[in-house]
Protein backbone atom coordinates (compact mmCIF):
# COMPACT_ATOMS: atom_id res chain seq x y z
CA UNK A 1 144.15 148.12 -30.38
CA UNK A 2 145.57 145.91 -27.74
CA UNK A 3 142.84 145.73 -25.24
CA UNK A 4 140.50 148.36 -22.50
CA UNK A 5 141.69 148.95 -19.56
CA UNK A 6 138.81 149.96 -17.16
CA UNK A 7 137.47 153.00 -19.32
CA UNK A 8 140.59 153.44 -21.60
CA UNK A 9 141.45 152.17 -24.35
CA UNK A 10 145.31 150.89 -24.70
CA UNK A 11 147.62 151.15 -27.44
CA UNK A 12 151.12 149.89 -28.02
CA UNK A 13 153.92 151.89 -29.37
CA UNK A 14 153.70 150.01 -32.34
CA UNK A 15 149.93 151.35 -33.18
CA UNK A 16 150.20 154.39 -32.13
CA UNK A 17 149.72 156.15 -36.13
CA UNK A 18 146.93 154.25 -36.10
CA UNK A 19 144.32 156.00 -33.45
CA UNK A 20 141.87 157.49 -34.64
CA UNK A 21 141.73 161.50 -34.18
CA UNK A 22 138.81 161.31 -31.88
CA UNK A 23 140.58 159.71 -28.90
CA UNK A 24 141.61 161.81 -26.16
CA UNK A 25 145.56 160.72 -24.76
CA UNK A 26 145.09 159.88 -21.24
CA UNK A 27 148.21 158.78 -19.93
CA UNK A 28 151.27 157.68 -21.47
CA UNK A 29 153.30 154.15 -20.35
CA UNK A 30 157.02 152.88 -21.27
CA UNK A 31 155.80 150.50 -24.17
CA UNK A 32 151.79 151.83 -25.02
CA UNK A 33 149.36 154.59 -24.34
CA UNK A 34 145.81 155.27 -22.88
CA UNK A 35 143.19 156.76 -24.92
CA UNK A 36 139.31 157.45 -24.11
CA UNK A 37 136.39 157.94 -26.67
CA UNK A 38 133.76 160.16 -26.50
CA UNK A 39 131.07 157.30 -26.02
CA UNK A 40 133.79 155.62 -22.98
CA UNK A 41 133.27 158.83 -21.30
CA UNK A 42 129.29 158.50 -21.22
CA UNK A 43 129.65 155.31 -20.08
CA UNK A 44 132.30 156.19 -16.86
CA UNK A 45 129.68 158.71 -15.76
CA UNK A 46 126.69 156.21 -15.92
CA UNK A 47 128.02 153.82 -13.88
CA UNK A 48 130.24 156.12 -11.41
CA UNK A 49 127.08 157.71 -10.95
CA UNK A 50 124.93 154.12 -10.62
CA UNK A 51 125.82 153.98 -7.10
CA UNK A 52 124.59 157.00 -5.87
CA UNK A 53 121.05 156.24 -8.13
CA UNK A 54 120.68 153.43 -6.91
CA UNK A 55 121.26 154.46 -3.28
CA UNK A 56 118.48 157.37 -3.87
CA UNK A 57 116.15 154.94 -5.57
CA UNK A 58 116.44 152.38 -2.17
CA UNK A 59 115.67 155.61 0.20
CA UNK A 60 112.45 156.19 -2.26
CA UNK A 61 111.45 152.53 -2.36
CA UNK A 62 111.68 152.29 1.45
CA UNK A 63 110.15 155.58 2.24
CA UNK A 64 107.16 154.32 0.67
CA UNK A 65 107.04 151.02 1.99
CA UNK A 66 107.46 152.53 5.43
CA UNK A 67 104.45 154.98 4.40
CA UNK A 68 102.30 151.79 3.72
CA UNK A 69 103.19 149.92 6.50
CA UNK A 70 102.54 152.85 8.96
CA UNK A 71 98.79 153.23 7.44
CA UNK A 72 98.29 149.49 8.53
CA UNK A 73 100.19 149.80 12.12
CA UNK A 74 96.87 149.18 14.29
CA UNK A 75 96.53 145.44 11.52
CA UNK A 76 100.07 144.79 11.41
CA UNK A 77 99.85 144.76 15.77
CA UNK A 78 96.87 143.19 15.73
CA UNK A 79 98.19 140.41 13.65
CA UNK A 80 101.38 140.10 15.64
CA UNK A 81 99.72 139.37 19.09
CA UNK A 82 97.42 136.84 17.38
CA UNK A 83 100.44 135.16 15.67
CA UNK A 84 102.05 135.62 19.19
CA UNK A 85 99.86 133.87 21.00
CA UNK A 86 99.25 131.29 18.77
CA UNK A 87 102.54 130.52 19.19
CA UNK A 88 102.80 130.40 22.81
CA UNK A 89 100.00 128.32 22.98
CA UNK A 90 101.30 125.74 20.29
CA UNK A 91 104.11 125.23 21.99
CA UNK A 92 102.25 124.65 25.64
CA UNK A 93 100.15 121.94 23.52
CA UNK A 94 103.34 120.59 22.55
CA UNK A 95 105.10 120.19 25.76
CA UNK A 96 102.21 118.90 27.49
CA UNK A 97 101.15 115.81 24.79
CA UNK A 98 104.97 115.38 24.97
CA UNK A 99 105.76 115.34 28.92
CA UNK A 100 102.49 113.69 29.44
CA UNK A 101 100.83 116.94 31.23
CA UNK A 102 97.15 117.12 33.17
CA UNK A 103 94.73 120.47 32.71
CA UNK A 104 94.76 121.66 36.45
CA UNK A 105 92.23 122.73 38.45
CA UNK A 106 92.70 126.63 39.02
CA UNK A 107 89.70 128.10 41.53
CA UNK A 108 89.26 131.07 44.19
CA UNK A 109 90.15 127.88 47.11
CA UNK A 110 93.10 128.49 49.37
CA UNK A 111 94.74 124.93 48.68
CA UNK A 112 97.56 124.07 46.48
CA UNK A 113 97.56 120.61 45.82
CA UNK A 114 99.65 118.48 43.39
CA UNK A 115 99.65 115.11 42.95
CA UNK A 116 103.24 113.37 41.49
CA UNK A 117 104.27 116.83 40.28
CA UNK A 118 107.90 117.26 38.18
CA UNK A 119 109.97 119.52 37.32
CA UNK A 120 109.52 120.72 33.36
CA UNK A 121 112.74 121.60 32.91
CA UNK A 122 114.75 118.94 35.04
CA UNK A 123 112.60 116.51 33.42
CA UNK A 124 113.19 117.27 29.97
CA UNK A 125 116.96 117.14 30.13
CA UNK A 126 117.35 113.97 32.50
CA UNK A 127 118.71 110.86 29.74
CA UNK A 128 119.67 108.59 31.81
CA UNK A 129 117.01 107.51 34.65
CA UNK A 130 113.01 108.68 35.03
CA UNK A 131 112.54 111.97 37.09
CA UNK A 132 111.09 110.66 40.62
CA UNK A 133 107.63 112.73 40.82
CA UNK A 134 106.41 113.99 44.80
CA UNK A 135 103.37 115.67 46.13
CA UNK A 136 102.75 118.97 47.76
CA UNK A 137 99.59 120.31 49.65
CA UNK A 138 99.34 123.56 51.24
CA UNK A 139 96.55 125.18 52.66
CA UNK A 140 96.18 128.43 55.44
CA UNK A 141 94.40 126.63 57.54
CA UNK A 142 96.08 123.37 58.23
CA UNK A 143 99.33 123.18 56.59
CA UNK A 144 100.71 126.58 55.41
CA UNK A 145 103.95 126.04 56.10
CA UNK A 146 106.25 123.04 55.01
CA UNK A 147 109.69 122.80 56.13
CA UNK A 148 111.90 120.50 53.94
CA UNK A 149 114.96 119.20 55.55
CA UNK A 150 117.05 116.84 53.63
CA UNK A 151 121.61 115.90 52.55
CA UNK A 152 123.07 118.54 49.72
CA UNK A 153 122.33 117.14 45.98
CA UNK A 154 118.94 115.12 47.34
CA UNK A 155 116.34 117.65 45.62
CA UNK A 156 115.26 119.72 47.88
CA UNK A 157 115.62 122.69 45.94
CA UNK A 158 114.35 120.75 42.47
CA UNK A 159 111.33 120.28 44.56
CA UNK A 160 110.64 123.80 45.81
CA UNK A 161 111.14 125.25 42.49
CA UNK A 162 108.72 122.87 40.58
CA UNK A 163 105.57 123.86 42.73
CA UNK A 164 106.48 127.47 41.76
CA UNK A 165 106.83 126.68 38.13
CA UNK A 166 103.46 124.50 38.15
CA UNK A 167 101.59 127.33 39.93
CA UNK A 168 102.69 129.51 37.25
CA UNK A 169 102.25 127.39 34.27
CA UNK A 170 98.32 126.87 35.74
CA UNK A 171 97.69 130.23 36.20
CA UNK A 172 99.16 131.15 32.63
CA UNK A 173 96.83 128.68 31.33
CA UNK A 174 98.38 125.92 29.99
CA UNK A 175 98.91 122.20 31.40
CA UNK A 176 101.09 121.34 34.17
CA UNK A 177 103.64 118.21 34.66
CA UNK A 178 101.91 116.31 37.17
CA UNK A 179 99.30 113.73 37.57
CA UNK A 180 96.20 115.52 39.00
CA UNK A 181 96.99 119.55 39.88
CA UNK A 182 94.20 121.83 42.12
CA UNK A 183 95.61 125.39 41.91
CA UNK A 184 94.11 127.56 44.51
CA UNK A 185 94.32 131.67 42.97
CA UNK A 186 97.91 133.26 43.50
CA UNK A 187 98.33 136.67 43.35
CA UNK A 188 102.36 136.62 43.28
CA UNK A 189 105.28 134.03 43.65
CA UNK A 190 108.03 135.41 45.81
CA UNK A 191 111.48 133.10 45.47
CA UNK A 192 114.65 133.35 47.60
CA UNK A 193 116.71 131.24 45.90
CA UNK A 194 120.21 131.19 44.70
CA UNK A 195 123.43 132.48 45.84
CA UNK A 196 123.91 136.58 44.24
CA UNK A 197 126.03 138.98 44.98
CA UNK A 198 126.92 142.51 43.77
CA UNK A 199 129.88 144.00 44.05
CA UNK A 200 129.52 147.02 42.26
CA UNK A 201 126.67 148.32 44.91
CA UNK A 202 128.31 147.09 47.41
CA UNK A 203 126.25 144.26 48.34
CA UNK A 204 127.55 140.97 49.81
CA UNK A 205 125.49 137.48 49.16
CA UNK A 206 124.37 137.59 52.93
CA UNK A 207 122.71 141.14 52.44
CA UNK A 208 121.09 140.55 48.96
CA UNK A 209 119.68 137.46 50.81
CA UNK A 210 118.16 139.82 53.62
CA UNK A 211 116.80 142.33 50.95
CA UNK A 212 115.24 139.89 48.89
CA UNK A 213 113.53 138.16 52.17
CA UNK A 214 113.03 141.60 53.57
CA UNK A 215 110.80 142.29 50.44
CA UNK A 216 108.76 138.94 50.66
CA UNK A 217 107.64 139.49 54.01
CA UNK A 218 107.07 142.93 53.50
CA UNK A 219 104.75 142.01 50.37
CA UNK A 220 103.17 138.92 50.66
CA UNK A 221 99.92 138.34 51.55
CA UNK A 222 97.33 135.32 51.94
CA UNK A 223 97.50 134.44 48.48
CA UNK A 224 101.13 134.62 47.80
CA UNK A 225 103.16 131.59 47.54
CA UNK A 226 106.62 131.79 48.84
CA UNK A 227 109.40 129.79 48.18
CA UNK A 228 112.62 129.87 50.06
CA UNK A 229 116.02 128.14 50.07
CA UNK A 230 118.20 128.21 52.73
CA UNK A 231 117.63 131.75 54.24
CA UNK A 232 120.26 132.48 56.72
CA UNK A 233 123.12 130.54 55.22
CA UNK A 234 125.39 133.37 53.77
CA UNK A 235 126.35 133.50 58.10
CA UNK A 236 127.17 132.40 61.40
CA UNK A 237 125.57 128.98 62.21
CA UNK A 238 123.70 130.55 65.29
CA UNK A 239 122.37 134.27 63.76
CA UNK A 240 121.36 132.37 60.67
CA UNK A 241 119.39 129.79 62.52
CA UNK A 242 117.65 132.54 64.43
CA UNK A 243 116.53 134.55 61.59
CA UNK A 244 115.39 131.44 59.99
CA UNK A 245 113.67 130.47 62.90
CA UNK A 246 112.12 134.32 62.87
CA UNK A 247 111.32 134.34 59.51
CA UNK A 248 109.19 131.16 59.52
CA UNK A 249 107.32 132.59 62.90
CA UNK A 250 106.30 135.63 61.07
CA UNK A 251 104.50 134.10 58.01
CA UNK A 252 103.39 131.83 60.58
CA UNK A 253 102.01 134.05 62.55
CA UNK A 254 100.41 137.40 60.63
CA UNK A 255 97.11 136.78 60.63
CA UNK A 256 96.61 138.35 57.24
CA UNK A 257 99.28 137.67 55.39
CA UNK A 258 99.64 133.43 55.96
CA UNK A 259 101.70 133.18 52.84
CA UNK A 260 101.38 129.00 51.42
CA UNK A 261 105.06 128.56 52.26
CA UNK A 262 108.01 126.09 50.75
CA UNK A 263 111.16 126.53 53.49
CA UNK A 264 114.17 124.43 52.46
CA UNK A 265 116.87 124.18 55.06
CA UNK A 266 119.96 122.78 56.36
CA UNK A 267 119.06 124.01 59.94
CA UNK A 268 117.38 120.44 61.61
CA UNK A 269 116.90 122.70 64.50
CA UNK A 270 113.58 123.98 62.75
CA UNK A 271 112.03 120.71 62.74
CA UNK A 272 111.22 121.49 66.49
CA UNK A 273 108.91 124.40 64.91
CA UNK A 274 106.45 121.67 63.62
CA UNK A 275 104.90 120.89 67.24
CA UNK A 276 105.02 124.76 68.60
CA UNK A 277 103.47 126.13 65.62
CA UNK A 278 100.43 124.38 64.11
CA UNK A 279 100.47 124.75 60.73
CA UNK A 280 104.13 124.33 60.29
CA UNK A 281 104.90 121.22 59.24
CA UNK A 282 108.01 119.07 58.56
CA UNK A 283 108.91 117.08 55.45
CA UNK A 284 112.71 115.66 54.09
CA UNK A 285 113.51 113.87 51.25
CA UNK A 286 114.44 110.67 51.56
CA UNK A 287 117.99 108.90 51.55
CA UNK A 288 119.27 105.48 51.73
CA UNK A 289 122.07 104.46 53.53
CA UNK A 290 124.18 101.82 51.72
CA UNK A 291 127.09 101.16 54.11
CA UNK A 292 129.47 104.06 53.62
CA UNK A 293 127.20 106.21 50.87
CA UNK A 294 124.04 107.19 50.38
CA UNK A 295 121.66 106.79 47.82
CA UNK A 296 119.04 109.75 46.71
CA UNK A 297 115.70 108.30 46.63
CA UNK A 298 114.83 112.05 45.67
CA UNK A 299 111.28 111.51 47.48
CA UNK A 300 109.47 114.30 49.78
CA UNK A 301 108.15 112.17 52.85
CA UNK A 302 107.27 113.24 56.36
CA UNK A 303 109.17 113.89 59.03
CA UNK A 304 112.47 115.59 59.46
CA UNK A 305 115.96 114.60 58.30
CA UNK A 306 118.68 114.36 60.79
CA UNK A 307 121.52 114.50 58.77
CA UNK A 308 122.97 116.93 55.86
CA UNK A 309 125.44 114.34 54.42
CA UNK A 310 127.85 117.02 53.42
CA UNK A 311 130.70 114.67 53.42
CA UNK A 312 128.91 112.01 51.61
CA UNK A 313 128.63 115.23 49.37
CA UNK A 314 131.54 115.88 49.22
CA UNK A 315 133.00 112.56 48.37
CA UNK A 316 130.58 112.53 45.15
CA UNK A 317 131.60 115.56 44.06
CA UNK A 318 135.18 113.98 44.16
CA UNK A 319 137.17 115.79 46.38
CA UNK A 320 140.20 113.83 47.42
CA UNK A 321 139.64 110.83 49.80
CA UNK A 322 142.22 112.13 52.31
CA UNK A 323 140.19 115.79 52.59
CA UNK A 324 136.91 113.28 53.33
CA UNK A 325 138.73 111.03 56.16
CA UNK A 326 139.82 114.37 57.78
CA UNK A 327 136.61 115.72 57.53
CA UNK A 328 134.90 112.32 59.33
CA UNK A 329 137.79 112.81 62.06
CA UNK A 330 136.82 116.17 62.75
CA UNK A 331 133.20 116.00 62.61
CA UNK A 332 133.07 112.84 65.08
CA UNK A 333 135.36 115.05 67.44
CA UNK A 334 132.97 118.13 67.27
CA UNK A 335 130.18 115.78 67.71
CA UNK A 336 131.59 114.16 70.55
CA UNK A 337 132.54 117.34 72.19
CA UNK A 338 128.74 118.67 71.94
CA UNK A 339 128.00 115.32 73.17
CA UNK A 340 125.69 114.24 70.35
CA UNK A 341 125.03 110.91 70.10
CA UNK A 342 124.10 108.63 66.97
CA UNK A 343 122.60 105.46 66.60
CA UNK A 344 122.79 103.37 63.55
CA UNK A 345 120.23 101.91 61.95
CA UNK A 346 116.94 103.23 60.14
CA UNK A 347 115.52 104.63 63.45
CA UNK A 348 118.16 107.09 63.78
CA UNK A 349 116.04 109.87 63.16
CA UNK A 350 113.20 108.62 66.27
CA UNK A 351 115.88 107.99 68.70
CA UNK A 352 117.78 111.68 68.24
CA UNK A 353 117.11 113.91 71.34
CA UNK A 354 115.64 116.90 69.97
CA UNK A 355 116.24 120.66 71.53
CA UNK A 356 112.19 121.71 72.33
CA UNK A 357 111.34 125.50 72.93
CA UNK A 358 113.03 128.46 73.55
CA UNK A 359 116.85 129.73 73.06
CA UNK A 360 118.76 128.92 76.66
CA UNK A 361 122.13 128.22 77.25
CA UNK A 362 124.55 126.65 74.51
CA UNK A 363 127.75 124.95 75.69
CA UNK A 364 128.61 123.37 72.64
CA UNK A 365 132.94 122.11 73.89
CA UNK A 366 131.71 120.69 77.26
CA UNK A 367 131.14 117.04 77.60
CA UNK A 368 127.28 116.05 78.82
CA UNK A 369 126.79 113.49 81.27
CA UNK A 370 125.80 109.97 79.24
CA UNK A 371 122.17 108.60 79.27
CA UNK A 372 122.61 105.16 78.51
CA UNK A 373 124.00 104.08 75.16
CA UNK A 374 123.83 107.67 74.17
CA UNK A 375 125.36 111.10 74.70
CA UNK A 376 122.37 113.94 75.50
CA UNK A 377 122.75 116.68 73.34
CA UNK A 378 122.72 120.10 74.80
CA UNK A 379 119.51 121.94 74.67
CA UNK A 380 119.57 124.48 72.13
CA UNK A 381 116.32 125.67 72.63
CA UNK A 382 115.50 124.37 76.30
CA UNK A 383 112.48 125.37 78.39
CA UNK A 384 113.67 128.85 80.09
CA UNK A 385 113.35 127.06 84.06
CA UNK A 386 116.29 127.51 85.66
CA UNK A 387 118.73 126.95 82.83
CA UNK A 388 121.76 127.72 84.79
CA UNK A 389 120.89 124.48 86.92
CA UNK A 390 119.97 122.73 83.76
CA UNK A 391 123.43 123.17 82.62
CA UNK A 392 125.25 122.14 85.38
CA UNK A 393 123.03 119.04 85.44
CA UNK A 394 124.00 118.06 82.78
CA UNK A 395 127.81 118.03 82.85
CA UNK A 396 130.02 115.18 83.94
CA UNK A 397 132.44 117.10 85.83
CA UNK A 398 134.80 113.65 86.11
CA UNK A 399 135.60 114.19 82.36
CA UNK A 400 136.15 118.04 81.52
CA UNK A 401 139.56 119.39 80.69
CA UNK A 402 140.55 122.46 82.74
CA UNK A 403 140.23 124.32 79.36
CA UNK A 404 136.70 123.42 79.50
CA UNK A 405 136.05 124.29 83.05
CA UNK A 406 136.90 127.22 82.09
CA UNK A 407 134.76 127.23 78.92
CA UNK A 408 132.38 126.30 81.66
CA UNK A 409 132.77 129.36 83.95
CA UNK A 410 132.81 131.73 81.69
CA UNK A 411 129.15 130.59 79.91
CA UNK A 412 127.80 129.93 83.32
CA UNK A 413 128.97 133.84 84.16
CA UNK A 414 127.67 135.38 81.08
CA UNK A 415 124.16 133.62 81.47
CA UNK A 416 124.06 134.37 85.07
CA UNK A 417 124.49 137.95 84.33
CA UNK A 418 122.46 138.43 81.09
CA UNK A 419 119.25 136.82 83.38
CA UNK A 420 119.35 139.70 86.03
């Protein structure tokens, strides 16, 4: 025989007078022939047939294991939630004897107080410098409110977002970043954060903004904690700034629901809310001026910023130096034609005219009459005396265009009429 071919046995030509009678032709090639056996043919069925045993005998084997396992169901659950939570609470050990974390104080108090708190996360990934720790303290009696003013890229939101993350981690039970943490109880941690639209509802940034804040102030209460960032952004400068400004006067102001509140915000304008409201209060994070940039000192310190520093921004996020010049010319010339004044100098933020109480009359392309070595700024949110007068006061009619006289008359006109 020459050799088997799968289950046949193949014979040359040549051989052929020499198979045995007991083979069984098969099939018949130019220069041999294929021949099975009796005993080939008990072996093609046991192993075409292997397949479908072995199939039937891994459904059995299963079945049964399944049949064991579901008579242990209530252990086997048991076991996992133990194993579970071992786990989670391994891994809290092990962040906090890496990151150098304190057991906080959680109780029934009111305050939340944090003492050269970080960021977890933030921390764990900087390489290349130490994360700059700040404190926070909030309480509904004194300071419920904090609004954080502060340039793009300085921390503000970093900030925000790590007192929500250490409330949590207290209240979950395991050891926070920070040096010394008193937790007061928190029933719920409402965030506006972010930038989200979505298109396929048919929801623009601006209006899943308004939901989202829509649903905090609908649902907090005196032992929420409620972080927001930048509410009123998504549009116009003047309808953002007054929902802001509303928003902040109704957590402010509902006697039951005086929410422990983080506010970042771009608008400086609600810096004026920290001597109107008593238990607002304004912080910024610091910033160093080193002639033309800034340094991020990334602290939280009192007092409000008076500059966003988008162009400084900007310039680090490396758009081209052209675009920045361009946007210096144009923001002195808007500046100038609002007639706000700056003085250099680390006292810049004392020596800013601030806009006081309540919305009056804005004539933002009309040039003010100069105080000194300074330009007044027009009051955004002047006392409402005769703010017709007020305005005209304050113009120097020796240096308007007639395009802004007529500016000029037509505010005057609308104001007079909207005050009858």
């Amino acid at each position: 025989f020459n050799r088997v071919f799968g289950y046949y046995i193949e014979v040359s030509k040549a051989n052929i007078a020499k198979v045995p009678e007991e083979y069984e032709r098969r099939q018949t090639l130019t220069n041999a022939e294929r021949f099975i056996t009796p005993e080939l043919k008990e072996k093609e069925a046991l192993i075409l047939g292997a397949q479908e045993r072995i199939c039937d005998l891994e459904l059995k084997l299963f079945e049964q294991l399944r049949a064991r396992i579901e008579a242990q169901t209530d252990a086997i659950q048991r076991l996992a939630s133990q194993v579970a939570e071992t786990d989670a609470l391994a891994s809290l050990a092990e962040a906090a004897a890496r990151g150098g974390y304190v057991r906080p104080q959680v109780d029934a108090s009111d305050v939340v107080e944090i003492k050269q708190g970080r960021h977890p996360v933030v921390e764990a990934l900087l390489t290349d410098r130490p994360f700059v720790p700040n404190d926070v303290y909030l309480d509904r009696r004194n300071e419920q409110i904090w609004i954080i003013t502060g340039p793009n890229m300085a921390g503000k939101s970093t900030f925000i977002r790590q007192v929500a993350l250490i409330t949590l981690m207290a209240h979950m039970g395991g050891f926070v970043p920070a040096k010394k943490a008193s937790i007061g109880l928190v029933d719920r941690i409402f965030t506006r954060v972010g930038a989200t639209d979505y298109l396929t509802r048919g929801q623009s940034t601006f209006l899943v903004e308004m939901t989202e804040t829509a649903n905090i102030l609908n649902n907090a209460t005196e032992r929420s904690l409620v972080i927001l960032d930048e509410i009123g952004r998504g549009t116009s400068t003047y309808d953002g700034l007054s929902i802001a400004w509303a928003v902040v006067e109704y957590l402010h102001g509902r006697r039951r629901q005086r929410a422990r509140t983080l506010f970042a915000t771009h608008y400086h304008e609600l810096a004026e809310l920290d001597g109107t409201l008593k238990r607002v209060k304004n912080h910024n994070v610091a910033v160093r001026e080193e002639g033309d940039s800034i340094a991020f000192l990334y602290r939280i310190v009192p007092g409000c910023s008076d500059h966003s520093y988008g162009i400084h921004a900007a310039k680090l996020a490396g758009m081209p130096a052209e675009t920045i010049e361009r946007a210096r010319e144009i923001l002195f010339e808007l500046e100038c034609a609002k007639g706000v004044g700056e003085k250099t100098g680390e006292n810049r933020s004392e020596d800013r005219e601030r806009p006081t109480a309540h919305l009056a009359i804005n004539l933002p392309n009309v040039p003010a009459t100069p105080t000194g070595d300074t330009m007044a700024q027009p009051d955004m949110f002047a006392p409402m005396g005769s703010p017709l007068l007020d305005a005209l006061a304050r113009m120097d009619v020796s240096n308007i265009t007639p395009m802004q006289a007529l500016q000029l008359l037509d505010e005057l006109t609308r104001a007079a009429r909207g005050m009858k």
